[in-house]
Structure formats: C-alpha cells, structure tokens
N, C-alpha and C. Protein backbone atom coordinates (compact mmCIF):
# COMPACT_ATOMS: atom_id res chain seq x y z
N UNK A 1 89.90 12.25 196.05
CA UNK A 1 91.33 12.54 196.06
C UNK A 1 92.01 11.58 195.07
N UNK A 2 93.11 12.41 194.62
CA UNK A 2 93.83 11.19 193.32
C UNK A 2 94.77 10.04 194.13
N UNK A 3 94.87 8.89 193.54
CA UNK A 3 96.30 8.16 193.71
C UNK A 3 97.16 9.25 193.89
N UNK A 4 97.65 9.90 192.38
CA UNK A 4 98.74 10.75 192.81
C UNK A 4 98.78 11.80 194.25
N UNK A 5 97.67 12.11 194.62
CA UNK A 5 97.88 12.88 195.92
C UNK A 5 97.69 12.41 196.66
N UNK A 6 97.38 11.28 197.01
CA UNK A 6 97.74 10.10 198.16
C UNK A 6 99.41 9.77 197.99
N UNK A 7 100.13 9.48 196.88
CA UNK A 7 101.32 9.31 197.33
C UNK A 7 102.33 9.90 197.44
N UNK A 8 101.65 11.31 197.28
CA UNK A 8 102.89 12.42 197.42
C UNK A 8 103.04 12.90 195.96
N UNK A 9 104.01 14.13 196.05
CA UNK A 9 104.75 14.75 195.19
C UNK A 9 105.43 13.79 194.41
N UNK A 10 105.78 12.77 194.33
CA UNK A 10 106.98 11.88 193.78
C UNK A 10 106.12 11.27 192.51
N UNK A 11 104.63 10.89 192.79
CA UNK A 11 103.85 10.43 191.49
C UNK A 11 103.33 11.53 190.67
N UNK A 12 104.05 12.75 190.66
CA UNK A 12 102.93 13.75 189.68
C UNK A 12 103.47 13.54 188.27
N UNK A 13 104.26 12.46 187.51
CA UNK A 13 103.90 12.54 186.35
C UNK A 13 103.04 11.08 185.95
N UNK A 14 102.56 10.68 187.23
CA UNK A 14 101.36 9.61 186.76
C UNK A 14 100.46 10.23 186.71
N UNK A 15 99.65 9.18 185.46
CA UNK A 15 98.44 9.90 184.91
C UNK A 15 97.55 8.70 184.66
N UNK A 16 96.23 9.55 184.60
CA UNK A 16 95.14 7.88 184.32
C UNK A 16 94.43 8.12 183.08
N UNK A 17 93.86 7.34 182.50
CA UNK A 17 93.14 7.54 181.10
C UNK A 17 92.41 6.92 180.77
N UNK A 18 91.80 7.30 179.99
CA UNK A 18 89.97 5.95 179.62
C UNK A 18 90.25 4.41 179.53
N UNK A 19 89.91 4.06 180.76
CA UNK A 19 90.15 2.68 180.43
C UNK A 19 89.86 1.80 179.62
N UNK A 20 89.19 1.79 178.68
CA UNK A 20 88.95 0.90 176.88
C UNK A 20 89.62 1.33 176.37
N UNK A 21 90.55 1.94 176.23
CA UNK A 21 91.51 1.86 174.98
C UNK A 21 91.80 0.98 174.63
N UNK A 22 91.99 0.81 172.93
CA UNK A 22 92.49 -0.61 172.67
C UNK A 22 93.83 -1.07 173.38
N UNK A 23 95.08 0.14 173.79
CA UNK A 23 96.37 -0.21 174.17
C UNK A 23 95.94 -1.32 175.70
N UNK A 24 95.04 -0.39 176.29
CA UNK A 24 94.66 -1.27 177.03
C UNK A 24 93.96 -2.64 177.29
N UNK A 25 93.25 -2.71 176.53
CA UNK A 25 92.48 -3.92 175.97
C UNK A 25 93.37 -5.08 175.74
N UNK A 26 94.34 -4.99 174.83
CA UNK A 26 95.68 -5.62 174.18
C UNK A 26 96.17 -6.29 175.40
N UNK A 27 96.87 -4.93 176.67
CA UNK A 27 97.43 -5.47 177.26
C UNK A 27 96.68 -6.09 178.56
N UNK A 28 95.46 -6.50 178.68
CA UNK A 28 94.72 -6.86 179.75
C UNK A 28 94.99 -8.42 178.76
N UNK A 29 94.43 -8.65 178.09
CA UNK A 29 94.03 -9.98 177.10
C UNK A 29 95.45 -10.63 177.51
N UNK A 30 96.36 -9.97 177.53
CA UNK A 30 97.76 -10.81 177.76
C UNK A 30 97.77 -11.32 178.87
N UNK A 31 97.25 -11.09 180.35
CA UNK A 31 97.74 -11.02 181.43
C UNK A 31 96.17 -12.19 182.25
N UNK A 32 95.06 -11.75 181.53
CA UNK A 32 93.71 -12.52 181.97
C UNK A 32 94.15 -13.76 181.78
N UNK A 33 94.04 -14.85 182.83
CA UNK A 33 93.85 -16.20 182.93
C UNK A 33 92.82 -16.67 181.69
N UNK A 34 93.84 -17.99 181.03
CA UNK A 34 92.01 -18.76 180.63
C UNK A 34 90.78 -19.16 181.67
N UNK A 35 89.76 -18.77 180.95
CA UNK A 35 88.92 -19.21 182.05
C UNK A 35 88.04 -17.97 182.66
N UNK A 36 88.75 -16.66 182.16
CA UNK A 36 88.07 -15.52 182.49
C UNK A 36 87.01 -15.05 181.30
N UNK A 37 85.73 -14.92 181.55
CA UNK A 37 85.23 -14.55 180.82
C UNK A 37 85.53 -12.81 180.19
N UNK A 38 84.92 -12.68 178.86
CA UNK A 38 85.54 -11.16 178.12
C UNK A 38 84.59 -10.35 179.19
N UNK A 39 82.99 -10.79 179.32
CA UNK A 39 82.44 -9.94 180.03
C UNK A 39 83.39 -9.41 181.67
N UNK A 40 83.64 -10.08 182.00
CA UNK A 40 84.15 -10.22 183.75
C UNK A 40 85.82 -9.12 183.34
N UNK A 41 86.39 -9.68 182.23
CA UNK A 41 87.63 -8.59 182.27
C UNK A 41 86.98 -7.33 181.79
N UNK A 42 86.12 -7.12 181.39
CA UNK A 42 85.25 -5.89 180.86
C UNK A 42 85.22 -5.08 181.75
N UNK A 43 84.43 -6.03 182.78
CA UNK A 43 84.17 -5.63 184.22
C UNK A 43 84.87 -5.14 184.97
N UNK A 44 86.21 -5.44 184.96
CA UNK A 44 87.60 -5.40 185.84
C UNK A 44 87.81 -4.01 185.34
N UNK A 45 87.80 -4.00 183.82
CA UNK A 45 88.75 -2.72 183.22
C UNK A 45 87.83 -1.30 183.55
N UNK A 46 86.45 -1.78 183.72
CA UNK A 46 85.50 -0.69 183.94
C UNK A 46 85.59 -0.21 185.51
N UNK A 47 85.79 -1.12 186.18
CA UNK A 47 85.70 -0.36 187.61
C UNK A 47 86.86 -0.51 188.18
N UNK A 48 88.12 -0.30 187.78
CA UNK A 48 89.37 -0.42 188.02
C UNK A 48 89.93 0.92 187.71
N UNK A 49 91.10 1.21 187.70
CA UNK A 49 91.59 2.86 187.53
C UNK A 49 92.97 2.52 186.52
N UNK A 50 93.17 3.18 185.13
CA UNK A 50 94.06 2.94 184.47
C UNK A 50 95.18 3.99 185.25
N UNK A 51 96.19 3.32 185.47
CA UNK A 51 97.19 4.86 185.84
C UNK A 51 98.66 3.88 185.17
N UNK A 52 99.16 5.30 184.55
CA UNK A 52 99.92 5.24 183.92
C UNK A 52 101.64 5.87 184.20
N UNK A 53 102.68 5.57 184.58
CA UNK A 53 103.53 6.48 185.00
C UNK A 53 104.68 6.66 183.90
N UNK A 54 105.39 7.53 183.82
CA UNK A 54 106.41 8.20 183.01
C UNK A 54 107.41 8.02 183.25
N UNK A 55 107.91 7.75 184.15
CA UNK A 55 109.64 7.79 184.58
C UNK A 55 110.04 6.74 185.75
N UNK A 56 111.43 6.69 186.24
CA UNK A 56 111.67 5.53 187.12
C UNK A 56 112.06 6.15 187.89
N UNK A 57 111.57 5.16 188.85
CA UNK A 57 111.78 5.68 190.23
C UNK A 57 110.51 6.20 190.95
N UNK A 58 109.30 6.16 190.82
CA UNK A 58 108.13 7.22 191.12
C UNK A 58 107.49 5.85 191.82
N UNK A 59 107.33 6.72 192.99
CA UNK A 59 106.27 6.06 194.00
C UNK A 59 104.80 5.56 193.63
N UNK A 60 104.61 3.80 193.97
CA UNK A 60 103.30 3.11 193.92
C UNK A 60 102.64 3.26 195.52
N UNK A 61 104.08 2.79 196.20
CA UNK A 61 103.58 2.60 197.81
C UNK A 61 104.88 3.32 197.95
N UNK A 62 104.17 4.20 199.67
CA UNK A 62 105.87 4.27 200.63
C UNK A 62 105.59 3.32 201.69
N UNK A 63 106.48 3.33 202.76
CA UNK A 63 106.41 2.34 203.85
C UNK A 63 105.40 3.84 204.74
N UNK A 64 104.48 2.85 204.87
CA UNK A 64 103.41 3.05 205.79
C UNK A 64 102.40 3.82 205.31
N UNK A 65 102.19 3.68 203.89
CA UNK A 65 101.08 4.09 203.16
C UNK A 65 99.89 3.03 203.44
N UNK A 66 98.59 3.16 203.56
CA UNK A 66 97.32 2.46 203.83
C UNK A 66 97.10 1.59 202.59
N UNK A 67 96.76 0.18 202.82
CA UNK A 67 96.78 -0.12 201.53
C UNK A 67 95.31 0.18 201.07
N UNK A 68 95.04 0.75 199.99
CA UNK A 68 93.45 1.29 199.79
C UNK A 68 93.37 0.24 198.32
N UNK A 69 94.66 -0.04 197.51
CA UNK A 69 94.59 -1.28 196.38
C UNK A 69 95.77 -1.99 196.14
N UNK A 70 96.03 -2.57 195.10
CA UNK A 70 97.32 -2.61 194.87
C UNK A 70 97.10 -2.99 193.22
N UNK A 71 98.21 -2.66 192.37
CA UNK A 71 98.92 -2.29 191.20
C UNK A 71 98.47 -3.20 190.24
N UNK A 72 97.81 -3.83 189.27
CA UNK A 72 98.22 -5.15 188.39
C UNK A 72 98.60 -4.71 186.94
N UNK A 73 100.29 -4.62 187.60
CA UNK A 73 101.01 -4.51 186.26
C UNK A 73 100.86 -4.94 184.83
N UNK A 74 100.61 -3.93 183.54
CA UNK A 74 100.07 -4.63 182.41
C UNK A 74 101.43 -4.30 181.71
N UNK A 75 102.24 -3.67 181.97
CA UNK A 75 103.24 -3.31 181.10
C UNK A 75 104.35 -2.66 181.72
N UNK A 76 105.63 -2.84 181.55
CA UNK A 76 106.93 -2.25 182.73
C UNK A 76 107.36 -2.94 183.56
N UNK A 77 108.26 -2.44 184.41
CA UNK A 77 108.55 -3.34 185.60
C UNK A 77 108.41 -2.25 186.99
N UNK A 78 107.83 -2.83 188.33
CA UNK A 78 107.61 -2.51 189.31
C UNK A 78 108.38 -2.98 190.20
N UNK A 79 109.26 -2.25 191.23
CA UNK A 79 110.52 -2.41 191.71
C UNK A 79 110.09 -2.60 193.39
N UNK A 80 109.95 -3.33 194.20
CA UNK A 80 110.10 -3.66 195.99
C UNK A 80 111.31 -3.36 196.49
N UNK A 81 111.52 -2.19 197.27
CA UNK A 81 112.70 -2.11 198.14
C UNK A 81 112.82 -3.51 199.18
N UNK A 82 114.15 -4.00 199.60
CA UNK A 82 114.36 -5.41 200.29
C UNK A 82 114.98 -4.66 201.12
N UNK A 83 115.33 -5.47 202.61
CA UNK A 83 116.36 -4.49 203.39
C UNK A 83 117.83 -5.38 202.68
N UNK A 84 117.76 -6.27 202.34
CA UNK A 84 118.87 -6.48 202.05
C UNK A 84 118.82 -7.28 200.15
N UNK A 85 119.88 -6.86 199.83
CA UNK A 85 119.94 -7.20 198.10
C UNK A 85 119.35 -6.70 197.38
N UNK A 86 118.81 -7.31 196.33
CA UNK A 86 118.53 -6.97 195.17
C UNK A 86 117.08 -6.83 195.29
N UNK A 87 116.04 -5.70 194.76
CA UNK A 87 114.94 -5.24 194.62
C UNK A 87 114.05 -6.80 194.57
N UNK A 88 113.18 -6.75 194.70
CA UNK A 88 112.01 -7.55 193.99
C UNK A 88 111.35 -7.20 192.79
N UNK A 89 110.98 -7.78 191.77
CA UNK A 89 111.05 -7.26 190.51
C UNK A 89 109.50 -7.74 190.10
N UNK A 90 108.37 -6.89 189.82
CA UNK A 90 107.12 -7.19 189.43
C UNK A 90 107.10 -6.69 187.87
N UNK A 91 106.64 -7.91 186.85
CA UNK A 91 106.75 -7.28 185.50
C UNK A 91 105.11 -7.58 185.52
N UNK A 92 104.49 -7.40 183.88
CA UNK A 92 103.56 -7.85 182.99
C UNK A 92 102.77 -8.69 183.98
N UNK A 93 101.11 -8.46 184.62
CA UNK A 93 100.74 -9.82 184.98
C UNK A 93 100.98 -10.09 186.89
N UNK A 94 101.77 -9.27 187.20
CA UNK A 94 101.88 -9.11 188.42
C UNK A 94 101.11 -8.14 189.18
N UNK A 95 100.80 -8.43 190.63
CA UNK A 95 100.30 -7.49 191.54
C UNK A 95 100.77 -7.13 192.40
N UNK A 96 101.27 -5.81 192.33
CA UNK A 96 102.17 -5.26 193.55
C UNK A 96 101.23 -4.59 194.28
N UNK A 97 101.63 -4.81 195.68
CA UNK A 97 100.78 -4.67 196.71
C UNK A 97 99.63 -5.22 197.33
N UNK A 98 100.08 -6.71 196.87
CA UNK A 98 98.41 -7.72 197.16
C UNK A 98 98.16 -7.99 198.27
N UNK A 99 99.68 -8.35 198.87
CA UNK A 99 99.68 -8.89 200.33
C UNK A 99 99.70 -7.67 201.19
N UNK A 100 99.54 -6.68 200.99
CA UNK A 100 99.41 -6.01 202.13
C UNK A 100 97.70 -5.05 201.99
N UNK A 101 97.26 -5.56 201.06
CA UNK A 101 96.28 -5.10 200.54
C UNK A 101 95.05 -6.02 201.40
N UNK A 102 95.38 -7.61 201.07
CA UNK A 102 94.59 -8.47 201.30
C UNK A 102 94.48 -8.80 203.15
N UNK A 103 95.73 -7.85 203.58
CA UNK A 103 95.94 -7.87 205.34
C UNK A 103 95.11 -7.01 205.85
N UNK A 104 95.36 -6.22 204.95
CA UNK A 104 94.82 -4.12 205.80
C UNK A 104 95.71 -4.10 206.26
N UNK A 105 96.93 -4.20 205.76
CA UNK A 105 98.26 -3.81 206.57
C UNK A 105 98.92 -2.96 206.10
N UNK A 106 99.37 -2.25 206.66
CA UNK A 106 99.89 -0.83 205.73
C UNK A 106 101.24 -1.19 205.20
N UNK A 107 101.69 -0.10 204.68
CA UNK A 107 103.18 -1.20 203.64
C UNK A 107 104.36 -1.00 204.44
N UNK A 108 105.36 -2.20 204.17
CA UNK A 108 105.96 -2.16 205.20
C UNK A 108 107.66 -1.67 203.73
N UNK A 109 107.43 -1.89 203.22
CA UNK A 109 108.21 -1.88 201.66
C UNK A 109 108.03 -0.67 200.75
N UNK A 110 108.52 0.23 200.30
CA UNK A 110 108.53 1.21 199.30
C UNK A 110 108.40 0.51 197.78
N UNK A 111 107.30 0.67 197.16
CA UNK A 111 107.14 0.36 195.44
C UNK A 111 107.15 1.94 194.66
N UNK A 112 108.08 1.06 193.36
CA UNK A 112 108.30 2.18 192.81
C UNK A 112 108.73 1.99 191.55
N UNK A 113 108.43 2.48 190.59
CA UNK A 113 108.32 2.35 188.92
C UNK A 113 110.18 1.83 188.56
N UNK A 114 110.30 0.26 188.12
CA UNK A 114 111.53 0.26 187.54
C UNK A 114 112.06 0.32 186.11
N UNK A 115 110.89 1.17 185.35
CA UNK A 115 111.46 1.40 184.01
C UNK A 115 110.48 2.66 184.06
N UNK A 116 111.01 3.25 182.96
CA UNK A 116 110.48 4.28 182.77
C UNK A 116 108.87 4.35 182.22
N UNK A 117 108.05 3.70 181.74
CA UNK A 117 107.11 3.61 181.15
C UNK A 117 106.31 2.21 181.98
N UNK A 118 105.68 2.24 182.93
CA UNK A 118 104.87 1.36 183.52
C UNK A 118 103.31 1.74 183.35
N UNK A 119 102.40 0.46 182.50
CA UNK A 119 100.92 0.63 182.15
C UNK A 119 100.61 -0.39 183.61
N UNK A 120 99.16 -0.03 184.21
CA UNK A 120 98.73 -1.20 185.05
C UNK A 120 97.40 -0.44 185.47
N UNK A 121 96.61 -1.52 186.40
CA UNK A 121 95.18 -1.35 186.91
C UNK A 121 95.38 -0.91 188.06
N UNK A 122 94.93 0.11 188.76
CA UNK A 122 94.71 0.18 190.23
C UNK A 122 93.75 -0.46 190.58
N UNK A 123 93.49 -2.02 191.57
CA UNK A 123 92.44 -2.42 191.58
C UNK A 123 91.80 -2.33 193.77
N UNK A 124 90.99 -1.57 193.31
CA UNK A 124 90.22 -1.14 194.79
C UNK A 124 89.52 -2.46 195.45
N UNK A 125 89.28 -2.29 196.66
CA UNK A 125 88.35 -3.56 197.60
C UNK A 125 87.52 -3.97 196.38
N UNK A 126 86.26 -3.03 195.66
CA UNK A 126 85.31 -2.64 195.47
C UNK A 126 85.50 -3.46 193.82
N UNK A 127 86.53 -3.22 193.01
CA UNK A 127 86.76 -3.96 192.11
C UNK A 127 87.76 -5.36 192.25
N UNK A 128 88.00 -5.50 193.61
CA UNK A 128 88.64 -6.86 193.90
C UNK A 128 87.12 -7.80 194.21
N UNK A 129 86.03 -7.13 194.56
CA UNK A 129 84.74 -8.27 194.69
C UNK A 129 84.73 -9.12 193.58
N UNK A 130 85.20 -8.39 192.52
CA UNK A 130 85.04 -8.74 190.77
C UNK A 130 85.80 -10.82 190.85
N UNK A 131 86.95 -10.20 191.51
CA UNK A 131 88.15 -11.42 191.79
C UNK A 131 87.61 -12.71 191.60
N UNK A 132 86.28 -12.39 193.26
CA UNK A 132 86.16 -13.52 193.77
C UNK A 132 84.97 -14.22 193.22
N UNK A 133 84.61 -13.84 191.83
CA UNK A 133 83.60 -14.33 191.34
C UNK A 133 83.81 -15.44 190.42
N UNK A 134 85.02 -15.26 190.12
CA UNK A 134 86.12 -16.39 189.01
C UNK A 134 87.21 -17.32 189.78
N UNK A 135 87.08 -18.60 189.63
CA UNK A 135 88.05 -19.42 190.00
C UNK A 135 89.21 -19.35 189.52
N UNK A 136 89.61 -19.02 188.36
CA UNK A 136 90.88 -18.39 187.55
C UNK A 136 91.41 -17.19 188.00
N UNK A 137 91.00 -16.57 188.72
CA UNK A 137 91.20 -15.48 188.76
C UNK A 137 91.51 -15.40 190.51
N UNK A 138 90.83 -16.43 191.44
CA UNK A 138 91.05 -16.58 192.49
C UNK A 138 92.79 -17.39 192.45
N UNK A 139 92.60 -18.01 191.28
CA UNK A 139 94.32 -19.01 191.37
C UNK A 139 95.58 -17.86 190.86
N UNK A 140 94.86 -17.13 190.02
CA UNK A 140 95.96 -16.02 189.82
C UNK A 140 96.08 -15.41 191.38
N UNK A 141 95.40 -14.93 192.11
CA UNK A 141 95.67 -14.38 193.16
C UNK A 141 96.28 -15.40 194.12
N UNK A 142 95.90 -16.53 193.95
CA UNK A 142 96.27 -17.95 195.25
C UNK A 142 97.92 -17.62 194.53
N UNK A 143 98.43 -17.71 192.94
CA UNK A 143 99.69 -18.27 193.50
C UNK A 143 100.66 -16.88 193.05
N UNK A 144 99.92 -15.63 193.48
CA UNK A 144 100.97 -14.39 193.58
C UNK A 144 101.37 -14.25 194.80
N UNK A 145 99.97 -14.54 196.06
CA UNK A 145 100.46 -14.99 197.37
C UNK A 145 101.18 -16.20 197.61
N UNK A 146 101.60 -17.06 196.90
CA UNK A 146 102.66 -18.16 196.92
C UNK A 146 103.88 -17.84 196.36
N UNK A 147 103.71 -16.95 195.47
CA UNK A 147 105.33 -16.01 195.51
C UNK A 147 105.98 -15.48 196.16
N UNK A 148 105.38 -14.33 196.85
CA UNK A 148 105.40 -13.87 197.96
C UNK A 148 105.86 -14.31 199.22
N UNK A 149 104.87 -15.32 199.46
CA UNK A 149 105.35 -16.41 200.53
C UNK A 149 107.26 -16.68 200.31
N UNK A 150 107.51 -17.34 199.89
CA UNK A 150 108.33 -17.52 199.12
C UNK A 150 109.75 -16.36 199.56
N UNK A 151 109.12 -15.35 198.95
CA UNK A 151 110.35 -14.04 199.57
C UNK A 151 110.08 -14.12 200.84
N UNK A 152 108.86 -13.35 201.29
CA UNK A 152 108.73 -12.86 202.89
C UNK A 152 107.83 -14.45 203.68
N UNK A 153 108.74 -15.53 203.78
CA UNK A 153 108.03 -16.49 204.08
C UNK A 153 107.18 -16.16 205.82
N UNK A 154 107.16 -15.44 206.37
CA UNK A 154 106.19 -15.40 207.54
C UNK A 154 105.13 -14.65 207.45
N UNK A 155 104.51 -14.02 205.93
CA UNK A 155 103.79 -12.85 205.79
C UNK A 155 102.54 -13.15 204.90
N UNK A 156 102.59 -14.52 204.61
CA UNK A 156 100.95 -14.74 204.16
C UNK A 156 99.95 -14.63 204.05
N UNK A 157 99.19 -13.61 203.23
CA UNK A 157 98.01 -13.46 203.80
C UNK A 157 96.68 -14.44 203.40
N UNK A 158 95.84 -14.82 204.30
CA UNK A 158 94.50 -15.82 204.17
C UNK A 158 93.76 -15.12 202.94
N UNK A 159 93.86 -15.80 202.02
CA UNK A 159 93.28 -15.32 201.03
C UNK A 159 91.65 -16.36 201.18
C-alpha cells in the first residue's frame, strides 16, 4: 500500500521517485552529519522512500495515524498543528514525526506540507536500524528529541 493511501485523499499529489538522483544526492549531502560515512548515506537513500509533495497544505500525519515512519525533510518546510499559536515549523534537516515514531504512539498532531514544494525521506523501522549504526547520526536524532522536548516538554521519547 502507498504512503499516499495510508494518508488519505489529501496526499494524492505526492509522489516518489528514484532515489539517486543527483537532486537528491545534493540535498542529502546537505543535511548528513560529519561523521557519516558516503557508504551508510548510500544506504539510507537506498532503503528509504523518496516522496515528494506539490502543494501546501497536504497531509504527512493526521491525528491518530500509526506511526509506521516519520519524514526527514531535505527541502521545504513541514508545518505541526499546536492547540494553541503558531504552527511548529520543520525545514531542511529535520524529522517530522520522530517522537511519535520512536514511542509507537500514534499522532497526536496533524503534519502537513508548509510550502508548496517539500523534497524528504520517508524513513521506516527497517531503515531507522541504518541510524543506530552511526554515532552522528544517533546525535542528530538525540538532539531533534531535545527540540521537541523543549515544545512538548512531557513527551520524550527514550531514544
């Protein structure tokens, strides 16, 4: 079954595409920690899912979608509904949907494309093993959950 038909009607102008492209390549190199080897982001880009969306406003997560991955934004901005104020704002380099990913907790927050043109990885359990093989790559994840923290300070997950 696709991403897009897991999240409904609202993602059908996301689309996925060969993940080596150079566009992609470019924008992974920006976002990889030093310290990551080329083989290991190779690795990431190969068993990861390129999806690509078109317009703003289009569903990543709804509230009470399963988390099966979450997002690592390579390009655009990715928008968190708050109950109160101003969105949460995931650009370039960010992972939306980590903490509820890394719980098994289903989402408690609606994500959703805040520019029209958002590039990123869908990254599964299965290509998060990849994660925990790199210490760089474990600190990128240690301090996106310290962001997080941060907004939703009671919602940490044990990484």
């Amino acid at each position: 079954m696709s991403l897009a038909a897991l999240n409904g009607p609202s993602t059908l102008r996301a689309y996925s595409e060969p993940l080596l492209t150079e566009t992609n390549l470019e924008l992974v190199k920006k976002i990889v920690p030093t310290g990551v080897e080329a083989s290991l982001w190779q690795k990431i880009l190969m068993h990861s899912s390129a999806i690509n969306f078109d317009g703003t406003g289009e569903s990543l997560f709804k509230v009470g979608d399963k988390p099966l991955g979450f997002y690592w934004v390579l390009s655009g901005r990715v928008k968190m509904e708050m109950d109160k104020g101003k969105p949460l704002v995931f650009t370039s380099g960010s992972m939306a949907g980590l903490s509820h990913f890394l719980k098994d907790q289903r989402h408690q927050q609606h994500l959703y494309t805040g520019s029209r043109a958002v590039r990123s990885l869908f990254i599964d359990q299965k290509c998060f093993q990849l994660f925990k093989t790199n210490q760089a790559l474990q600190e990128l994840v240690k301090n996106e959950q310290k962001h997080f923290q941060e907004v939703f300070p009671n919602q940490l997950s044990d990484y």
